[in-house]
Protein backbone atom coordinates (compact mmCIF):
# COMPACT_ATOMS: atom_id res chain seq x y z
CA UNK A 1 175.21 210.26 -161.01
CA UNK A 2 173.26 206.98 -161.15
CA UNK A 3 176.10 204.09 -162.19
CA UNK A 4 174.76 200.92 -164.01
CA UNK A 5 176.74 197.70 -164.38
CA UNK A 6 176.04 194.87 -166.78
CA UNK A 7 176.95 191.52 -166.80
CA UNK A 8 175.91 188.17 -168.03
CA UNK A 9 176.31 188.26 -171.62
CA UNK A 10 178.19 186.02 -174.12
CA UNK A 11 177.75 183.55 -176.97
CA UNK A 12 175.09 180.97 -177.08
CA UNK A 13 173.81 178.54 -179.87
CA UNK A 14 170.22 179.35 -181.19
CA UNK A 15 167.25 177.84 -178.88
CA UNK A 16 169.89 178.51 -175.65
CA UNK A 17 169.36 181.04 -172.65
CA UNK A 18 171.03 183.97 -171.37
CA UNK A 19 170.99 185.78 -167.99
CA UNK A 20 171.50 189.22 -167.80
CA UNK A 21 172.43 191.22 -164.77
CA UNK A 22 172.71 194.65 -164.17
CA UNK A 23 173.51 196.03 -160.59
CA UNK A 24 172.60 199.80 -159.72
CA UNK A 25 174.40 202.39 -157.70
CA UNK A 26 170.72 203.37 -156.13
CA UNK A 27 167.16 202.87 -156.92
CA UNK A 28 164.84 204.00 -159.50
CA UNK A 29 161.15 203.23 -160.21
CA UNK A 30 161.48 202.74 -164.11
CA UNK A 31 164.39 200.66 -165.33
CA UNK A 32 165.08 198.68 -168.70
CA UNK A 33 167.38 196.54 -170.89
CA UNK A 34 167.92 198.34 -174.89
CA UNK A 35 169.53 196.58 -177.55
CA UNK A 36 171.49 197.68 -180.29
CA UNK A 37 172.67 196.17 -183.34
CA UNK A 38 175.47 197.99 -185.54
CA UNK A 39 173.53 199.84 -188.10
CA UNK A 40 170.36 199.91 -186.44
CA UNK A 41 168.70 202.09 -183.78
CA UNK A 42 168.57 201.38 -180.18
CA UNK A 43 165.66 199.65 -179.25
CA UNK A 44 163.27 198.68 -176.08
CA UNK A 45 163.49 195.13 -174.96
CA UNK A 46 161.91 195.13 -171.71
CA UNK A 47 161.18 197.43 -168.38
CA UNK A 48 160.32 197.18 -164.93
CA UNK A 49 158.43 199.28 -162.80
CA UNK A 50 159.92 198.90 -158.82
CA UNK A 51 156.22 197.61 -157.84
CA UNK A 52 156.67 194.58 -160.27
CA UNK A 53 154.49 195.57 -163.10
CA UNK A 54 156.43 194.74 -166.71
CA UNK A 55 156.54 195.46 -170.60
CA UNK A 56 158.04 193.35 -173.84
CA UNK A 57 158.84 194.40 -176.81
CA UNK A 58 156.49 191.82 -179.21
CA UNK A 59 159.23 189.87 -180.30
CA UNK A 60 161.05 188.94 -176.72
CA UNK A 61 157.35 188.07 -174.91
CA UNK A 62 156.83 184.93 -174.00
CA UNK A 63 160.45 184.02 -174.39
CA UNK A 64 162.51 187.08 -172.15
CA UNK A 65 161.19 187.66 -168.83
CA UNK A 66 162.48 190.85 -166.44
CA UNK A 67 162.91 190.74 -163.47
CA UNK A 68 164.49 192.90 -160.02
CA UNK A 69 165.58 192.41 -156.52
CA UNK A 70 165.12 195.86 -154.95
CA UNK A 71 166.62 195.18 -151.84
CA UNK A 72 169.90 194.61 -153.67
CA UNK A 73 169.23 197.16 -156.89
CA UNK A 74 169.80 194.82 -158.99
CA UNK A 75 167.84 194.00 -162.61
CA UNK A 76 167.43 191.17 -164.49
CA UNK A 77 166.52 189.64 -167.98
CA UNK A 78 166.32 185.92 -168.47
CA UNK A 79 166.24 185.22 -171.93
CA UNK A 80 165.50 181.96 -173.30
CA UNK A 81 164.94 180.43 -176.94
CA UNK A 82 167.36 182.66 -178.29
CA UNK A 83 167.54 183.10 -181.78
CA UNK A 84 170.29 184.87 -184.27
CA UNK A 85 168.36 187.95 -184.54
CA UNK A 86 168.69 188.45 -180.85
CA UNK A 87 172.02 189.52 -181.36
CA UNK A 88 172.77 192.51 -179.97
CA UNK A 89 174.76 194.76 -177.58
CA UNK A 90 172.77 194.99 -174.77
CA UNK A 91 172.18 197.94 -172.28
CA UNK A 92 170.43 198.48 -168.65
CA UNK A 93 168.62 201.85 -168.34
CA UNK A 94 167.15 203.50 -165.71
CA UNK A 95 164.75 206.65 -165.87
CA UNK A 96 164.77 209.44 -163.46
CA UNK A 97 161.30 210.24 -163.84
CA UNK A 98 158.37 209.00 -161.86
CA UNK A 99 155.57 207.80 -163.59
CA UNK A 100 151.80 207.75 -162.53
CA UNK A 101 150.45 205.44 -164.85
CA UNK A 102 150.81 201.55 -164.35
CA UNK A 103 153.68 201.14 -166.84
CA UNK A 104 157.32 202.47 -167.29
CA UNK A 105 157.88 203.35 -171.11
CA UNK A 106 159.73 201.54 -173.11
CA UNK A 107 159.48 202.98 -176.82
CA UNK A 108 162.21 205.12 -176.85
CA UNK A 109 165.66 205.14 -175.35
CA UNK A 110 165.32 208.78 -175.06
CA UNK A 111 163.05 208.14 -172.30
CA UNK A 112 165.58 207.30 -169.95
CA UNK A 113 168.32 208.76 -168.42
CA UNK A 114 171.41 206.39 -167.41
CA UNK A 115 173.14 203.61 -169.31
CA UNK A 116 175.44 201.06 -168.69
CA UNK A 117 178.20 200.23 -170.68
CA UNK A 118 176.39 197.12 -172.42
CA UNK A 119 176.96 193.64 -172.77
CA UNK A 120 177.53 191.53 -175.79
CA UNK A 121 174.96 188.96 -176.96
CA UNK A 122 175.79 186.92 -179.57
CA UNK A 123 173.15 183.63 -181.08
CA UNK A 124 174.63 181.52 -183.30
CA UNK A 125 172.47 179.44 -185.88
């Protein structure tokens, strides 16, 4: 059983940065951070494929950028210009499939397979 551990979250005035860590028991080509907010569905922030290649959700690019050391199995998401609605619980994923194409997915949580236990992010205005 793959174990994830977060870490890095915390409180932060709007327009501040963030940097999120998330340290694997093993590898896996396709990993992600999720955010959830209560009330509202888990949702896609950002993944990694292990040969560098990356997707945003429209509302993080250009501001959140993901990142991973694979010779330590470790992910990251810097996150800077944070604003209120950034506010979240925030999870590292990792999928147990192996894709072909040049992307890991990202759309849907259901897509991968192992979470950690999340880490608060809160942006105050």
């Amino acid at each position: 059983q793959l174990q994830l551990m977060e870490s890095g979250g915390g409180s932060v005035q709007a327009g501040g940065s963030l940097r999120l860590s998330c340290v694997a028991s093993a590898a896996r080509q396709c990993m992600g951070w999720f955010r959830q907010s209560p009330g509202k569905e888990r949702e896609g922030v950002a993944s990694i494929k292990n040969n560098g290649a990356t997707r945003y959700r429209d509302s993080v690019a250009g501001r959140f950028t993901i990142s991973r050391d694979n010779t330590k199995n470790t992910l990251y998401l810097q996150m800077n210009s944070l604003s209120p609605e950034d506010t979240a619980m925030y999870y590292c994923a990792a999928d147990e499939s192996v894709y072909l194409g040049a992307y890991c997915p990202l759309n849907s949580a259901a897509d991968f397979d192992y979470w950690g236990q999340g880490t608060q992010v809160t942006v105050s205005s």
